[in-house]
PDB file of N, CA and C in Angstrom:
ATOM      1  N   UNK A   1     224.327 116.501  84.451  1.00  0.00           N
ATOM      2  CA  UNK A   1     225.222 115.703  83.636  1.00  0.00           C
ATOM      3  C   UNK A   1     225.491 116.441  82.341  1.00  0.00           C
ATOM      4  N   UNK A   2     226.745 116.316  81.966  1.00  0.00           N
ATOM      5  CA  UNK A   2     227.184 117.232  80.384  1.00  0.00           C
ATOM      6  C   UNK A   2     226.816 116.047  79.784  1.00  0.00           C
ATOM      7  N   UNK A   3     227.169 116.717  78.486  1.00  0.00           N
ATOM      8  CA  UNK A   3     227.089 115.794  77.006  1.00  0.00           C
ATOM      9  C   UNK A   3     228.035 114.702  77.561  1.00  0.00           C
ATOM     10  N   UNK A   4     229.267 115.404  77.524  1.00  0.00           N
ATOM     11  CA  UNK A   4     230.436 114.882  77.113  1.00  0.00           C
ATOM     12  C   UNK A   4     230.800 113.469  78.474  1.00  0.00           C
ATOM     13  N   UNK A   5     230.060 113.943  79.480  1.00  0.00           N
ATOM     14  CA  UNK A   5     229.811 112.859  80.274  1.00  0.00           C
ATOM     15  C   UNK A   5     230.310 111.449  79.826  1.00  0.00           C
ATOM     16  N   UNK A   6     231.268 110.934  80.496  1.00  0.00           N
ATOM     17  CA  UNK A   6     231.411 109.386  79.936  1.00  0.00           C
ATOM     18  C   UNK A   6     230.589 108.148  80.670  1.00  0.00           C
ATOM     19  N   UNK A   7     229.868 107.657  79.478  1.00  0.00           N
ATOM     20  CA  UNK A   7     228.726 106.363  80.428  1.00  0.00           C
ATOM     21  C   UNK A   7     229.357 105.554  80.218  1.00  0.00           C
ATOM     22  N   UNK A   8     228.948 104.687  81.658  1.00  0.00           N
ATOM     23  CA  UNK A   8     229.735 102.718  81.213  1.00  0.00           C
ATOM     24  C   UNK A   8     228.253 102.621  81.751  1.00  0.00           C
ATOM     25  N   UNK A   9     228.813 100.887  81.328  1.00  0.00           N
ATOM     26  CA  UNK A   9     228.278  99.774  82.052  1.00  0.00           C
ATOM     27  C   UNK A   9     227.868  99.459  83.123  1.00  0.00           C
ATOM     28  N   UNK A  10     226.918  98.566  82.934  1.00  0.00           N
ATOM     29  CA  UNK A  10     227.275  98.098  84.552  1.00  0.00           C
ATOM     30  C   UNK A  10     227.975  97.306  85.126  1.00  0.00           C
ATOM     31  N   UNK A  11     228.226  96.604  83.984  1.00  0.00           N
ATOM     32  CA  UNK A  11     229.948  95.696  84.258  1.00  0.00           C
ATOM     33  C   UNK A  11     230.593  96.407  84.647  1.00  0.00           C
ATOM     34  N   UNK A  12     230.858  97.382  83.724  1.00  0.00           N
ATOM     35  CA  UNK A  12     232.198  98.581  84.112  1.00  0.00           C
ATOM     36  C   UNK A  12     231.782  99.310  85.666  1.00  0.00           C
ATOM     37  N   UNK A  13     230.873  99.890  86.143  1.00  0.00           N
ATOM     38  CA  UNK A  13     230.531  99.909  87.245  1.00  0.00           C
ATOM     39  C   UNK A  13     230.873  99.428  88.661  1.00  0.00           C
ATOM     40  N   UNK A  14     230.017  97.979  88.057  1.00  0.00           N
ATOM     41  CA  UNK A  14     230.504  96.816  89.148  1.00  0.00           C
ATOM     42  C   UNK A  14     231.895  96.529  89.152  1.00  0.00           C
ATOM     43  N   UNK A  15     232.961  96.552  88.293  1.00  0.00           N
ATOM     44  CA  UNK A  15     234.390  96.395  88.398  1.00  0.00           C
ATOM     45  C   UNK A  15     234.933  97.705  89.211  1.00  0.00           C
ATOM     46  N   UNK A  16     234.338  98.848  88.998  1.00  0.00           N
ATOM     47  CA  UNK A  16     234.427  99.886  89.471  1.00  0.00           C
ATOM     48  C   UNK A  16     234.028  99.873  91.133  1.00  0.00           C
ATOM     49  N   UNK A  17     233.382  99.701  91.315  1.00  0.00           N
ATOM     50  CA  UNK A  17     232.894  99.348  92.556  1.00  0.00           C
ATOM     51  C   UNK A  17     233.493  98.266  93.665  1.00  0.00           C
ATOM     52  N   UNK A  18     234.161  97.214  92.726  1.00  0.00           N
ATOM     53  CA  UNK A  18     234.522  96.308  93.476  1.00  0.00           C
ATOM     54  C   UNK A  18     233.011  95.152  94.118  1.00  0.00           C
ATOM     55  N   UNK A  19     232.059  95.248  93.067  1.00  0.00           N
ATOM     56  CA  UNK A  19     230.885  94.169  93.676  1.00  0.00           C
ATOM     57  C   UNK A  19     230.934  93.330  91.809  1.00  0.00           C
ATOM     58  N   UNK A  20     229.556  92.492  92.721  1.00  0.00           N
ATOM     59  CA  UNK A  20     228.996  92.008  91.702  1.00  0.00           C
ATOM     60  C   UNK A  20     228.622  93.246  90.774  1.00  0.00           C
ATOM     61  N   UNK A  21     227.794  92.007  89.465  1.00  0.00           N
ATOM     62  CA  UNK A  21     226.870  93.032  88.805  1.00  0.00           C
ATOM     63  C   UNK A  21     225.675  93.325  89.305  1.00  0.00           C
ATOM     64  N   UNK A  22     225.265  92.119  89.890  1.00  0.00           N
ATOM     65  CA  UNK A  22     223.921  92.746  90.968  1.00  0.00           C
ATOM     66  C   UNK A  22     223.804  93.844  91.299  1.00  0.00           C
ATOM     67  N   UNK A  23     224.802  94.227  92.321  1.00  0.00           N
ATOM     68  CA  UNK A  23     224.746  95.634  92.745  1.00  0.00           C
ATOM     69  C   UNK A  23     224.484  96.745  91.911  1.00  0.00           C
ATOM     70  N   UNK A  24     224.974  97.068  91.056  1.00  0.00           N
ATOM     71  CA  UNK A  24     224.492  98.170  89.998  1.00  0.00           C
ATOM     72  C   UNK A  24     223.350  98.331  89.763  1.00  0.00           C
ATOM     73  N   UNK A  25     222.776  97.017  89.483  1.00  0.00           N
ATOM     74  CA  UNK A  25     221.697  96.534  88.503  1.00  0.00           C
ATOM     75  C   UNK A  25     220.394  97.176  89.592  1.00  0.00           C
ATOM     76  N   UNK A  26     220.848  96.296  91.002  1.00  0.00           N
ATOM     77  CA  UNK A  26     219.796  97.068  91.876  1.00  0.00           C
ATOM     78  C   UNK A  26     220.283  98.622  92.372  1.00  0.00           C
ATOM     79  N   UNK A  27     220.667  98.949  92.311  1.00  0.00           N
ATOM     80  CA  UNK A  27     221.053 100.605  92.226  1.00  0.00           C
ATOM     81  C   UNK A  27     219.689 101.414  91.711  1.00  0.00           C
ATOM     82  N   UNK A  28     219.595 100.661  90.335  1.00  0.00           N
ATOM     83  CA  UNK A  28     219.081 101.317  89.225  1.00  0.00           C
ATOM     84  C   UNK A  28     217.761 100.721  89.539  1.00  0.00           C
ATOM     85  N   UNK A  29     217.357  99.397  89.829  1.00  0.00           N
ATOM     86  CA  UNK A  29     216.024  99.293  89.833  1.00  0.00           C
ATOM     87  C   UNK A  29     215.593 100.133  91.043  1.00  0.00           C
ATOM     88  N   UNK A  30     216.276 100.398  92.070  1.00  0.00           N
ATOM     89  CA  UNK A  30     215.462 101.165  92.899  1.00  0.00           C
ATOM     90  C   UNK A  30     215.770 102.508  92.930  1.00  0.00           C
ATOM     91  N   UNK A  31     216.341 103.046  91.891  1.00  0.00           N
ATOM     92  CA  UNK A  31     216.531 104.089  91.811  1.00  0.00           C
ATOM     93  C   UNK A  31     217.427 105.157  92.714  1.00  0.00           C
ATOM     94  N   UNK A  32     218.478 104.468  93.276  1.00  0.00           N
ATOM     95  CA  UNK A  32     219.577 104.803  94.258  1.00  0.00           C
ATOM     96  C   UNK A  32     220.479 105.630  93.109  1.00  0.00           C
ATOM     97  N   UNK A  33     221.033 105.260  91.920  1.00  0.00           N
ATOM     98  CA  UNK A  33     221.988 106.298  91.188  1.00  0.00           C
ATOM     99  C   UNK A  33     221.204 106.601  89.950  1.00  0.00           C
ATOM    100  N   UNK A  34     221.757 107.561  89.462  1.00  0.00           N
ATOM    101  CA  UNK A  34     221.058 108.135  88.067  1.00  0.00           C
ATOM    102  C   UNK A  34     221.753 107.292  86.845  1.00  0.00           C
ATOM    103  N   UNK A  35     221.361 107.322  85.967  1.00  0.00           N
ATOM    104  CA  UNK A  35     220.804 106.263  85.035  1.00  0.00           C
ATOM    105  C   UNK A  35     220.449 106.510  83.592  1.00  0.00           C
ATOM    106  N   UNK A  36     221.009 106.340  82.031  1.00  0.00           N
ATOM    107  CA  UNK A  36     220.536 107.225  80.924  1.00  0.00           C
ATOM    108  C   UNK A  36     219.950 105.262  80.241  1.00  0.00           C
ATOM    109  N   UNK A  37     218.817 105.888  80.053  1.00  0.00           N
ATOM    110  CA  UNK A  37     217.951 104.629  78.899  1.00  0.00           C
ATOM    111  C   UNK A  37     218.592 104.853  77.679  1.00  0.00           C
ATOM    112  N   UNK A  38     219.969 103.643  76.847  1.00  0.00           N
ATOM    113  CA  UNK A  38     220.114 104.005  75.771  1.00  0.00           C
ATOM    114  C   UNK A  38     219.295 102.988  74.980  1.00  0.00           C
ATOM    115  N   UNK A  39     217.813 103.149  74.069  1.00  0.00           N
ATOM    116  CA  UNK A  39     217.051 101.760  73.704  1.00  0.00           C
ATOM    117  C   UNK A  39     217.206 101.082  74.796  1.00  0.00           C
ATOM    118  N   UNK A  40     217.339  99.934  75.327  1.00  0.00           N
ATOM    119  CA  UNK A  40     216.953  98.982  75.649  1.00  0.00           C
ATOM    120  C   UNK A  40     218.522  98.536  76.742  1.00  0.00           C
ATOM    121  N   UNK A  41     219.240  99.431  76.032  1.00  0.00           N
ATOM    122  CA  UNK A  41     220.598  99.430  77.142  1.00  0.00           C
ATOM    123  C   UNK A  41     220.476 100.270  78.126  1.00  0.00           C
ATOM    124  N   UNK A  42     221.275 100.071  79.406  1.00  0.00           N
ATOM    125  CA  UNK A  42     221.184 101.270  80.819  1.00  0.00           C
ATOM    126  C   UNK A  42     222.482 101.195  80.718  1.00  0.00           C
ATOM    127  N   UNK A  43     222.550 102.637  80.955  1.00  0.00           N
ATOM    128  CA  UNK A  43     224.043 103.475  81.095  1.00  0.00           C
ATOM    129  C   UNK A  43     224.288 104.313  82.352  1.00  0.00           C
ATOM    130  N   UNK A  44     225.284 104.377  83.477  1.00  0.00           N
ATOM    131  CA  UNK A  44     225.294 104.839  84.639  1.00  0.00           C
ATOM    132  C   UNK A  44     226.874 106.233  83.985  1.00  0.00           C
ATOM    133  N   UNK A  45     226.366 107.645  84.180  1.00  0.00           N
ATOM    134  CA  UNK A  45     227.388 108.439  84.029  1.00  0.00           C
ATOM    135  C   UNK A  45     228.255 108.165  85.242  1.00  0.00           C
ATOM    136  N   UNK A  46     229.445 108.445  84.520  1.00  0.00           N
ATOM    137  CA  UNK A  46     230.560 108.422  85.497  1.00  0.00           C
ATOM    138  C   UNK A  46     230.563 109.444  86.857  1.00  0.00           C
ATOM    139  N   UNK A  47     230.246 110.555  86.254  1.00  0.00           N
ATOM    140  CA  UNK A  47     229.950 111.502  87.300  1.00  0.00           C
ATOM    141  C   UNK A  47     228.839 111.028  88.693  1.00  0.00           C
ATOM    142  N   UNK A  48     227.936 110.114  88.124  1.00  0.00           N
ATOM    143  CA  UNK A  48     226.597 109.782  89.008  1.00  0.00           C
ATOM    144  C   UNK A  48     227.474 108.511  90.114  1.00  0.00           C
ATOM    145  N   UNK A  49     228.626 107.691  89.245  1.00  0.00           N
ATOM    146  CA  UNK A  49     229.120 106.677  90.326  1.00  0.00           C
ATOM    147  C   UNK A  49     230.024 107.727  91.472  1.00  0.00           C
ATOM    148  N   UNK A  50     230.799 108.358  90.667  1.00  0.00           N
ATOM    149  CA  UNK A  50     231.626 109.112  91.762  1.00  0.00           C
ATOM    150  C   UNK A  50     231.144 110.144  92.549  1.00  0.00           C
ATOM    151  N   UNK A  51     229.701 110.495  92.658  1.00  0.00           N
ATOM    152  CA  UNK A  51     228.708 110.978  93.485  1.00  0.00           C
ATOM    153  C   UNK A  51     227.913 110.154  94.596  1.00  0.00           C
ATOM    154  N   UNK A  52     227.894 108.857  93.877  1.00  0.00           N
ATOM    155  CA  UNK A  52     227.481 107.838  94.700  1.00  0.00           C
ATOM    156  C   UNK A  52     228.563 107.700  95.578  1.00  0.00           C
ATOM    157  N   UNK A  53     229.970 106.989  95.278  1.00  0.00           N
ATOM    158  CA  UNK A  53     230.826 106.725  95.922  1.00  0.00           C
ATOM    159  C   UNK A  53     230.880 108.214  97.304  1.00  0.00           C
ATOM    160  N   UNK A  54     231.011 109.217  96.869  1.00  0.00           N
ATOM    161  CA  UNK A  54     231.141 110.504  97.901  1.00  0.00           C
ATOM    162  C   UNK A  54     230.120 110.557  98.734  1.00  0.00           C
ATOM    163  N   UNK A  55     229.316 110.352  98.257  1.00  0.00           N
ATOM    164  CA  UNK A  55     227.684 110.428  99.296  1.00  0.00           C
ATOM    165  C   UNK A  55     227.807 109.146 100.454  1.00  0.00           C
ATOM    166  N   UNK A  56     228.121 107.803 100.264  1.00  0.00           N
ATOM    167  CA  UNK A  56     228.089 106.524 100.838  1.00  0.00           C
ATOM    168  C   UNK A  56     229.331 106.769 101.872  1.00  0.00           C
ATOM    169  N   UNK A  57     230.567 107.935 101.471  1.00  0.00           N
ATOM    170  CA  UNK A  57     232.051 107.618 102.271  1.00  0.00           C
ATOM    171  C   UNK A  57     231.965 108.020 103.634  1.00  0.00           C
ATOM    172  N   UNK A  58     232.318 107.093 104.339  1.00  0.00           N
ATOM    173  CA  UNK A  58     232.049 107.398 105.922  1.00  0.00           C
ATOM    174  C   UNK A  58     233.449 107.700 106.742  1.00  0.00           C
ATOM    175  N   UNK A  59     233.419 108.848 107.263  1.00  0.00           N
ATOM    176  CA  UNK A  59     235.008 109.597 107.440  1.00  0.00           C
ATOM    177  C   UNK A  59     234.627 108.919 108.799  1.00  0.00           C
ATOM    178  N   UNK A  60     236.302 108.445 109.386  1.00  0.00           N
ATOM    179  CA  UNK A  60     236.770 108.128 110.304  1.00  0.00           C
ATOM    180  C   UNK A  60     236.386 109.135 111.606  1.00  0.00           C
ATOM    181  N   UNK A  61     236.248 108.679 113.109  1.00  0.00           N
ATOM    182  CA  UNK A  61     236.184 109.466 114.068  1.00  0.00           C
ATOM    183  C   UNK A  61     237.431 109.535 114.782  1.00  0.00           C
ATOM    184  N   UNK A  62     237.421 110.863 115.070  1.00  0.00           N
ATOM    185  CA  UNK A  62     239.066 111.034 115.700  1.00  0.00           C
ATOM    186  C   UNK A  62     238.432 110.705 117.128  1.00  0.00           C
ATOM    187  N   UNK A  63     239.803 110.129 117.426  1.00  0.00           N
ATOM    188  CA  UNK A  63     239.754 110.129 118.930  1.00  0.00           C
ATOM    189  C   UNK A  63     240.944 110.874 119.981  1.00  0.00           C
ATOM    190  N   UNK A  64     240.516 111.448 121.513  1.00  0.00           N
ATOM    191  CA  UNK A  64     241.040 111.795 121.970  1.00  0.00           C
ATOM    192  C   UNK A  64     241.438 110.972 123.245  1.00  0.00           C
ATOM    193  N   UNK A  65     242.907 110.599 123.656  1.00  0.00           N
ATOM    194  CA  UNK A  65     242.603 109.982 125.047  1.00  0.00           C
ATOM    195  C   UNK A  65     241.672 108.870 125.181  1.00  0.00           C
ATOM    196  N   UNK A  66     241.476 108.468 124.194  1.00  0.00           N
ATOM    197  CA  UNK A  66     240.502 106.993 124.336  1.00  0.00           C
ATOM    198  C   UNK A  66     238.916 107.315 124.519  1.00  0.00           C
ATOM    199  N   UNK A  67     238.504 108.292 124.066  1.00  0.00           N
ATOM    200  CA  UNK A  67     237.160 108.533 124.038  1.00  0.00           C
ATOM    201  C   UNK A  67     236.572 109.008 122.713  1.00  0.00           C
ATOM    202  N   UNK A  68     235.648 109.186 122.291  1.00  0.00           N
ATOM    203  CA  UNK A  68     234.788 109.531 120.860  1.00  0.00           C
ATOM    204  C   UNK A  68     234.892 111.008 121.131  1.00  0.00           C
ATOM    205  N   UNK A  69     235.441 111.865 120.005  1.00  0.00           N
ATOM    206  CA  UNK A  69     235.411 113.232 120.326  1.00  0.00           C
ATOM    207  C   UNK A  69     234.010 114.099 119.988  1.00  0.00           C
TER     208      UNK A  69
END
């Protein structure tokens, strides 16, 4: 992660995501995305959601003739 890295929320996250805030929240308690302790606030880098998002994306299977290629 750079400096310049932009952190949100986990509001911002979860809007990002399209879930609750739950979801984030447990992200982080189990340690599924990376995570900056600001005091007593948690901050998710932007870079760490759109790593998450790439890691989770499940590419389509082509098919041929009606069978799994």
């Amino acid at each position: 992660m750079t400096i310049s890295a932009r952190l949100l929320t986990v509001d911002q996250v979860a809007e990002l995501l399209g879930t609750t805030v739950r979801f984030p929240r447990r992200l982080i308690e189990e340690r599924r995305i990376t995570f900056v302790k600001v005091g007593r606030h948690v901050r998710i880098p932007e870079p760490a959601v759109a790593a998450y998002i790439e890691s989770h994306t499940v590419q389509p299977i082509e098919r041929r003739y009606g069978k799994v290629a």
